[in-house]
N, C-alpha and C. Protein backbone atom coordinates (compact mmCIF):
# COMPACT_ATOMS: atom_id res chain seq x y z
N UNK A 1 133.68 201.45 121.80
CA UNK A 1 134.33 200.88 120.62
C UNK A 1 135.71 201.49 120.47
N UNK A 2 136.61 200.79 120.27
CA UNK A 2 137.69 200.89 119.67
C UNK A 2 138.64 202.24 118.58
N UNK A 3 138.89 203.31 119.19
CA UNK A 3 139.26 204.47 117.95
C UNK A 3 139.63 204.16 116.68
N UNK A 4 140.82 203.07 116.60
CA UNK A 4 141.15 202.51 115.56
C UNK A 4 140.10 201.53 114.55
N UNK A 5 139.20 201.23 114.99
CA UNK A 5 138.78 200.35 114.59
C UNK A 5 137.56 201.03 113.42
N UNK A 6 137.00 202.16 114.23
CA UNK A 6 136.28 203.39 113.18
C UNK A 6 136.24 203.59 111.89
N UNK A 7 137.91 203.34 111.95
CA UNK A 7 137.75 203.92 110.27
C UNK A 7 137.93 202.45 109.16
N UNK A 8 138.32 201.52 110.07
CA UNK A 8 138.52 200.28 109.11
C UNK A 8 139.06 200.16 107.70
N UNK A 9 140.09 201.10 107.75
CA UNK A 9 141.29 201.49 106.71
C UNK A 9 142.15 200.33 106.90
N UNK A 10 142.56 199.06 107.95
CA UNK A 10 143.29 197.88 107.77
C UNK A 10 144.68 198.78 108.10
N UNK A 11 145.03 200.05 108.60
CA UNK A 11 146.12 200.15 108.67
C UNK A 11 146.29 200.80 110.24
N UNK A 12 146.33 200.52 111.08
CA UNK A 12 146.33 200.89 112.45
C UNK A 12 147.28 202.07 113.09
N UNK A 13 148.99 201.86 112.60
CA UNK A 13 149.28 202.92 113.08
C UNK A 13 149.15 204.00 112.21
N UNK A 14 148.92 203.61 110.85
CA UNK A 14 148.44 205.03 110.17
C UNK A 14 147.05 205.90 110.50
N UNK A 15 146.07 204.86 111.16
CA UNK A 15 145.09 205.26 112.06
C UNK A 15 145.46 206.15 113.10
N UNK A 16 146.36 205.50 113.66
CA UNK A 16 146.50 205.80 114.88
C UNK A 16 147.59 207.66 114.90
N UNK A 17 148.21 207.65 113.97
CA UNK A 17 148.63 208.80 114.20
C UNK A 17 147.77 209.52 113.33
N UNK A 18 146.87 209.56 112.49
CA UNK A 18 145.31 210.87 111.79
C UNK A 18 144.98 211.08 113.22
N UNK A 19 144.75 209.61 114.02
CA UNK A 19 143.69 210.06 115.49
C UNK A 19 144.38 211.47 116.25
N UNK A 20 145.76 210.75 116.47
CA UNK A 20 146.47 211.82 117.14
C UNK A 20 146.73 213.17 116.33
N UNK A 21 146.43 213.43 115.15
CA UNK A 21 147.10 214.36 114.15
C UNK A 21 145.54 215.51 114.87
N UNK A 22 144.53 214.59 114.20
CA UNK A 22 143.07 215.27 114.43
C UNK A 22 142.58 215.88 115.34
N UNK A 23 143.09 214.87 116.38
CA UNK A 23 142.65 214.94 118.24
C UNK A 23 141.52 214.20 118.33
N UNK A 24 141.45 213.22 117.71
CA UNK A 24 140.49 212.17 118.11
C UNK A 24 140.81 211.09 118.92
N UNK A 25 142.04 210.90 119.29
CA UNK A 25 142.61 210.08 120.00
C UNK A 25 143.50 210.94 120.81
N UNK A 26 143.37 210.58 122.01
CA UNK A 26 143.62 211.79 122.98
C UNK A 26 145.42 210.60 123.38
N UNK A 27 146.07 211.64 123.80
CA UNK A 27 147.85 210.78 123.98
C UNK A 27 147.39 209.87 124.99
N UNK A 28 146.59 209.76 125.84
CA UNK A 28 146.97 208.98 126.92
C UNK A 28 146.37 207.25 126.47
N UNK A 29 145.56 207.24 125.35
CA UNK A 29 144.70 206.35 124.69
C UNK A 29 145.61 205.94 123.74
N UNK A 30 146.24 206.71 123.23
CA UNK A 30 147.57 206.69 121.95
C UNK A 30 148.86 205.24 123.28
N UNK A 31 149.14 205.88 124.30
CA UNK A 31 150.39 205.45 124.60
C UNK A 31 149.52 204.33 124.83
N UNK A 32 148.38 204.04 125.46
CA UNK A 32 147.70 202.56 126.10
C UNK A 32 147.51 201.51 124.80
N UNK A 33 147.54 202.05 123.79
CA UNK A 33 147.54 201.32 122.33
C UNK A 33 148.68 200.50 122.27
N UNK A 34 149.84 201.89 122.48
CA UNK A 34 151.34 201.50 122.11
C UNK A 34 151.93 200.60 123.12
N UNK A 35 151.43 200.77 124.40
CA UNK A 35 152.08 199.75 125.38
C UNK A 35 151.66 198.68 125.08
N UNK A 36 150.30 198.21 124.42
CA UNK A 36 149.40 197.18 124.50
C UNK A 36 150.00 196.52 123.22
N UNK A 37 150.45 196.99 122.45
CA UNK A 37 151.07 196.61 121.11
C UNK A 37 152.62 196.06 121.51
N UNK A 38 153.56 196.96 122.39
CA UNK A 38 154.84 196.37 122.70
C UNK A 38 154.81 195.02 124.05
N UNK A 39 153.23 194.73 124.67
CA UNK A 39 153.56 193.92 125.39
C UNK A 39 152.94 192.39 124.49
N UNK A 40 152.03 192.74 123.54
CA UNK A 40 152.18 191.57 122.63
C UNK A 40 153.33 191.12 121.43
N UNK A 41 154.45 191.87 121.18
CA UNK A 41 155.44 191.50 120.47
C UNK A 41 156.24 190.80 121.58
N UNK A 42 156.24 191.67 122.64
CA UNK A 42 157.47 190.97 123.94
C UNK A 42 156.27 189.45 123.89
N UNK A 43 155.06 189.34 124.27
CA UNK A 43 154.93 188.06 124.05
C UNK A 43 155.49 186.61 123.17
N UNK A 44 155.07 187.45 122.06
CA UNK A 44 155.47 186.71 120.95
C UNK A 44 157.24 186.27 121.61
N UNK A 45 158.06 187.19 121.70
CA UNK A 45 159.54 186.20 122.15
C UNK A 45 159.62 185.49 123.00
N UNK A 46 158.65 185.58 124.32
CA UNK A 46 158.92 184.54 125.32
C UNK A 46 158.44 183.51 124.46
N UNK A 47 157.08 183.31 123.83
CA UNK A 47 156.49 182.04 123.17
C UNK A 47 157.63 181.39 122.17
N UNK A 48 158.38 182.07 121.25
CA UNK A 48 159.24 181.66 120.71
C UNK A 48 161.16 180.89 121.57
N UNK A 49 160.67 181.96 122.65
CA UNK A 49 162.43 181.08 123.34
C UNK A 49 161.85 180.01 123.81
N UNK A 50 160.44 179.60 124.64
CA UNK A 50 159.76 178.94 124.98
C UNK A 50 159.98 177.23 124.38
N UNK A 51 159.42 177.90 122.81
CA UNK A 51 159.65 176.85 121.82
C UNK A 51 160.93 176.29 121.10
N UNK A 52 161.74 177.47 121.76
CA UNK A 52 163.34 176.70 121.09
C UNK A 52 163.60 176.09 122.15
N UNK A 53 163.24 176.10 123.76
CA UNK A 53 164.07 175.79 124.75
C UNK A 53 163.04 174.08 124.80
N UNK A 54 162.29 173.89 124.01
CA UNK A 54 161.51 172.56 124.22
C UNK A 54 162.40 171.69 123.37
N UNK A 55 162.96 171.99 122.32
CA UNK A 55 163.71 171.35 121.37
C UNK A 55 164.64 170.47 122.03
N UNK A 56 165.06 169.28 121.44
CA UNK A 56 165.74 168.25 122.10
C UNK A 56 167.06 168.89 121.99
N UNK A 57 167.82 168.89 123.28
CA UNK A 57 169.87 169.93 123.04
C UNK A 57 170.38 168.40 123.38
N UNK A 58 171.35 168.45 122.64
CA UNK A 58 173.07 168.25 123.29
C UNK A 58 173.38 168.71 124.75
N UNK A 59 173.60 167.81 125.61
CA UNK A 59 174.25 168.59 126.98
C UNK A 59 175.27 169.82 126.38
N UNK A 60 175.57 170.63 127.39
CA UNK A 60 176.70 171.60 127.54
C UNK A 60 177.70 171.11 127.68
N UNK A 61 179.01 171.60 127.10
CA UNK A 61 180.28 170.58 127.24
C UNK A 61 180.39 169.45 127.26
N UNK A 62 180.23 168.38 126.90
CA UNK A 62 179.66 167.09 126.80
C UNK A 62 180.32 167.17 124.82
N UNK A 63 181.05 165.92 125.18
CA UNK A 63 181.42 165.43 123.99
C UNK A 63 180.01 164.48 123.57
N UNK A 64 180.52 164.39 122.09
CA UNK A 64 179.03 163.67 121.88
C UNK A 64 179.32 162.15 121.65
N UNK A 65 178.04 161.28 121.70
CA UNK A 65 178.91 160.10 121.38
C UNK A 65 177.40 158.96 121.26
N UNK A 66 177.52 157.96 121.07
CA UNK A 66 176.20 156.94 121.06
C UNK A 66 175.74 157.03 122.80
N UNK A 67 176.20 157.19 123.80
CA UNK A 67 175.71 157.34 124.87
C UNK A 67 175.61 158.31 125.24
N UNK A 68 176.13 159.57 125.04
CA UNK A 68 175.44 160.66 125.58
C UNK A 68 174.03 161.17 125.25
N UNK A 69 173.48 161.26 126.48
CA UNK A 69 171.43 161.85 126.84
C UNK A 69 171.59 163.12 126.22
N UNK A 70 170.31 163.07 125.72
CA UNK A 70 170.08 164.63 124.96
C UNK A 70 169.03 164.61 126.03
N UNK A 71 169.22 165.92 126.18
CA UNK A 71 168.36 166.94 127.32
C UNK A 71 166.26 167.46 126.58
N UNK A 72 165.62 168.14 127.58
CA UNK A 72 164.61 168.71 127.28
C UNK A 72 163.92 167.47 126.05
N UNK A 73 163.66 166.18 126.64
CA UNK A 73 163.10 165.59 126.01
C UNK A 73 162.62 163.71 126.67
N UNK A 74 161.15 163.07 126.60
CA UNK A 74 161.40 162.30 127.36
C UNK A 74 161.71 161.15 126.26
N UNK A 75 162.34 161.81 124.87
CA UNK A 75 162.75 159.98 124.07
C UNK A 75 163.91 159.72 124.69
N UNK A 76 163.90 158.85 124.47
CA UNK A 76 165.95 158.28 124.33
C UNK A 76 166.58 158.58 123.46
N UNK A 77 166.88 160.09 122.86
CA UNK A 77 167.82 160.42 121.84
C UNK A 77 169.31 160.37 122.74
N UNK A 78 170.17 160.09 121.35
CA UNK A 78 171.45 161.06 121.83
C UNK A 78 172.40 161.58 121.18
N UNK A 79 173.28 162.21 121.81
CA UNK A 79 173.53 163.42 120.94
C UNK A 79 175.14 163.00 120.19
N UNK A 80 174.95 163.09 118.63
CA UNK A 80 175.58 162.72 118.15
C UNK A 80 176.84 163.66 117.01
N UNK A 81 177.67 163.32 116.29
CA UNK A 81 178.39 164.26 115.49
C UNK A 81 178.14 163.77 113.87
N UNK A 82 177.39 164.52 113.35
CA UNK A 82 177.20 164.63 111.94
C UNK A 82 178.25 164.52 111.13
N UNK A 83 177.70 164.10 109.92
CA UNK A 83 179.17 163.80 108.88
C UNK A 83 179.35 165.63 108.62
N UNK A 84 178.84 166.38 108.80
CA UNK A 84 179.11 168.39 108.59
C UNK A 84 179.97 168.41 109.53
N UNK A 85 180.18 168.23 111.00
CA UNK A 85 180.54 168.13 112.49
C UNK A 85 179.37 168.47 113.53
N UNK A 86 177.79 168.86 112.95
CA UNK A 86 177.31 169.38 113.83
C UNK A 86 177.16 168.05 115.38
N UNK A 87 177.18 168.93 116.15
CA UNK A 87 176.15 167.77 117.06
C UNK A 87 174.46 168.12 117.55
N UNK A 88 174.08 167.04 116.94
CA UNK A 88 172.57 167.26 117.07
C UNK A 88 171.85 165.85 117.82
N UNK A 89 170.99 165.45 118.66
CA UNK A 89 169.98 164.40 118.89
C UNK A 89 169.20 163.66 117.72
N UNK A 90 169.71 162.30 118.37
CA UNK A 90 168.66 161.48 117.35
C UNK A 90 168.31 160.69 117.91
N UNK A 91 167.28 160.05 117.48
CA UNK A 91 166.86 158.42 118.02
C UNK A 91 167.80 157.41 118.10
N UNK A 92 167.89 156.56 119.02
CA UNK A 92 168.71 155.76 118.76
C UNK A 92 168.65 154.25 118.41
N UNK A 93 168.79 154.47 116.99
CA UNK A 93 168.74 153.46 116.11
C UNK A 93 168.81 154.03 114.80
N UNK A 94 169.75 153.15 113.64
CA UNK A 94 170.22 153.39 112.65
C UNK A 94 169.56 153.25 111.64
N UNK A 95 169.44 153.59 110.10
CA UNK A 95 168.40 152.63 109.16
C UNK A 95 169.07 151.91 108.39
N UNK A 96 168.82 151.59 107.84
CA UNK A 96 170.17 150.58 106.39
C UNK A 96 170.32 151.25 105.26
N UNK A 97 169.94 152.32 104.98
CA UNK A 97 170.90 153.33 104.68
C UNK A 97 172.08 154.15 105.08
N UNK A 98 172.94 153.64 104.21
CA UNK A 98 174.38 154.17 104.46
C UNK A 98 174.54 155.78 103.73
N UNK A 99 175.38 156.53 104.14
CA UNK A 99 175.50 157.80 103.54
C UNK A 99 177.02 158.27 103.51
N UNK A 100 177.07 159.30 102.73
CA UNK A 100 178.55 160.24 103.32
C UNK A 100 178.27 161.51 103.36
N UNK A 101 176.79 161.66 103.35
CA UNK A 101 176.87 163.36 103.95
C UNK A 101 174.86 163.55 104.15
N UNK A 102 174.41 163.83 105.04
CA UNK A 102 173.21 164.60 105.25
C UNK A 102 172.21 164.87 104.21
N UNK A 103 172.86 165.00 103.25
CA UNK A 103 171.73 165.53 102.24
C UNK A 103 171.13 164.69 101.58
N UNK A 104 171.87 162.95 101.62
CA UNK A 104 172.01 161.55 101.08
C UNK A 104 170.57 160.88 101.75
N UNK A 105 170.15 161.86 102.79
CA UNK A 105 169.20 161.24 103.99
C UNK A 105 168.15 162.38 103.74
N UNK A 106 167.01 160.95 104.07
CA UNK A 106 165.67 162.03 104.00
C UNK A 106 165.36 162.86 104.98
N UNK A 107 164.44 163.50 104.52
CA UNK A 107 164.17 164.90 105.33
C UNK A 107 163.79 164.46 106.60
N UNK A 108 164.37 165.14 108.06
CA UNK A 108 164.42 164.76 109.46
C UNK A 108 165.51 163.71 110.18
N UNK A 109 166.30 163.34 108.74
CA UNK A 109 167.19 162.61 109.37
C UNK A 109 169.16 163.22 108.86
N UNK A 110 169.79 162.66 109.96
CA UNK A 110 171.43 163.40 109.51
C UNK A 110 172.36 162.06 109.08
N UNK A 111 173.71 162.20 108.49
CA UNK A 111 173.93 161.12 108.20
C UNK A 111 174.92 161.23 109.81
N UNK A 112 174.96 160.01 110.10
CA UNK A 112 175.58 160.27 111.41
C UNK A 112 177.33 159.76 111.47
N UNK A 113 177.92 160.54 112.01
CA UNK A 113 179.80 160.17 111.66
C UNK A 113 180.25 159.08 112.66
N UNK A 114 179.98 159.57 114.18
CA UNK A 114 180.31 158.37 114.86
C UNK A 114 179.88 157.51 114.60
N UNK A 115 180.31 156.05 114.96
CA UNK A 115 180.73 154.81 114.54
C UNK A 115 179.58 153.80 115.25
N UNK A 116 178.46 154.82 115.90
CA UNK A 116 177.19 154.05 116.58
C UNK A 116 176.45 152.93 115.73
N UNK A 117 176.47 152.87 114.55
CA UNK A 117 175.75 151.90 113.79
C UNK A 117 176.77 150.75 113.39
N UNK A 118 175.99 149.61 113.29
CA UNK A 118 176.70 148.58 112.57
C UNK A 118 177.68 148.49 112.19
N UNK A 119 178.45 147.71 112.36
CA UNK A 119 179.92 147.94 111.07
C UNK A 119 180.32 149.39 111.06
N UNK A 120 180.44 150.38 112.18
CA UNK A 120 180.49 151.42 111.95
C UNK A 120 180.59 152.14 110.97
N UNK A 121 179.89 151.83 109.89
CA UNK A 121 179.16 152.55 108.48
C UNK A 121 178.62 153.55 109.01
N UNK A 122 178.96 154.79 108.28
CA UNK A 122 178.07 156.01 108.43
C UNK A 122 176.09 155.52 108.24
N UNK A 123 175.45 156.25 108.67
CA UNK A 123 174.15 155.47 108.33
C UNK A 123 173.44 156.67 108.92
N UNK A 124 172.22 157.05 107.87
CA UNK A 124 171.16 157.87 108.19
C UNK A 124 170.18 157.50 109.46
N UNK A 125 170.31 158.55 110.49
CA UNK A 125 169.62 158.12 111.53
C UNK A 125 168.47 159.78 111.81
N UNK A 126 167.53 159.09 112.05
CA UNK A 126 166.48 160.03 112.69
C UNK A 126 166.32 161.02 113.21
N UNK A 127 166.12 162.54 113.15
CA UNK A 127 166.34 163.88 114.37
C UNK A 127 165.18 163.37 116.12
N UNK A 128 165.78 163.80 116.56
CA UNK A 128 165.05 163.27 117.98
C UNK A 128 163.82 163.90 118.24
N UNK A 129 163.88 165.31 117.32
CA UNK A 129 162.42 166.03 117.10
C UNK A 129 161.43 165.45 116.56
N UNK A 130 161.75 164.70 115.81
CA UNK A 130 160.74 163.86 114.59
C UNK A 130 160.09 162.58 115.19
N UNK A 131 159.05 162.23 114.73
CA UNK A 131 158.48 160.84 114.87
C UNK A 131 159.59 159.98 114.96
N UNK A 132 159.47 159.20 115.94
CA UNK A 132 160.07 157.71 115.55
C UNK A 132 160.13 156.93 114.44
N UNK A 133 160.71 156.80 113.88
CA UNK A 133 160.80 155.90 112.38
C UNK A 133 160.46 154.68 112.41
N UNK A 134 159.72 153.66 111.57
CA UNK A 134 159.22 152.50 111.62
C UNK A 134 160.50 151.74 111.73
N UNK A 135 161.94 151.98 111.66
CA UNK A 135 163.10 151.47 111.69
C UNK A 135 163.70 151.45 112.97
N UNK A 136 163.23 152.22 114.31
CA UNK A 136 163.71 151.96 115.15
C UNK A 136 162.87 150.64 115.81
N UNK A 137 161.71 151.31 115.33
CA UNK A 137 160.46 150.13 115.77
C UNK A 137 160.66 148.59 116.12
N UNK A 138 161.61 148.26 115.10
CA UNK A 138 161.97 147.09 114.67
C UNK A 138 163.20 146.67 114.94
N UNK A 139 163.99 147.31 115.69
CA UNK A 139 165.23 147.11 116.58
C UNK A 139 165.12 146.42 118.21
């Protein structure tokens, strides 16, 4: 069984250094804890770059525009310039909502600046992360 687990105080490294204070936990059991503890945080970041690097990007250098492919993804987004300036991926297709800024648009969608929609009206369009909208559906 487990040294730490003995005293079931819920607090581990305060466990863990009484063990070592006491000599109930001998150093070489102490460092196999501590390595075992720093190779599940280093986990945790690969899982997290993992999950940012799945996210739909903007090419590199690549101006943005209604035809440019957004990367790490198999929709047809592309990567566009926000009424803020960001450039971010969206679906491509517009809704009939018009906007003049992002916040005008519901949650998952940006208001988009280039001139890709209709009448080149600004117009709330979709993040490429998100479900498809019943509005592209119908395009």
């Amino acid at each position: 069984m487990d040294e730490l687990a003995t005293t079931g105080s819920g607090r581990p490294f305060d466990d863990l250094a009484s063990g070592l204070a006491s000599g109930t936990i001998t150093r070489r059991r102490a460092l196999k804890l501590a390595g075992a503890a720093l190779l599940g945080v280093a986990g945790l970041g690969v899982a997290a770059r993992e999950a940012e690097a799945a996210l739909p990007t903007c090419p590199p250098d690549t101006r943005s525009g209604c035809v440019v492919a957004c990367t790490n993804t198999t929709k047809q987004c592309a990567c566009i310039r926000t009424t803020e300036g960001k450039r971010v991926c969206v679906n491509k297709c517009c809704s009939l909502r018009s906007c003049t800024s992002s916040s005008q648009c519901r949650s998952g969608e940006v208001c988009i600046r280039t001139g890709c929609c209709r009448e080149g009206i600004q117009r709330c369009v979709s993040l490429c992360s998100e479900p498809i909208p019943r509005y592209c559906r119908s395009t």
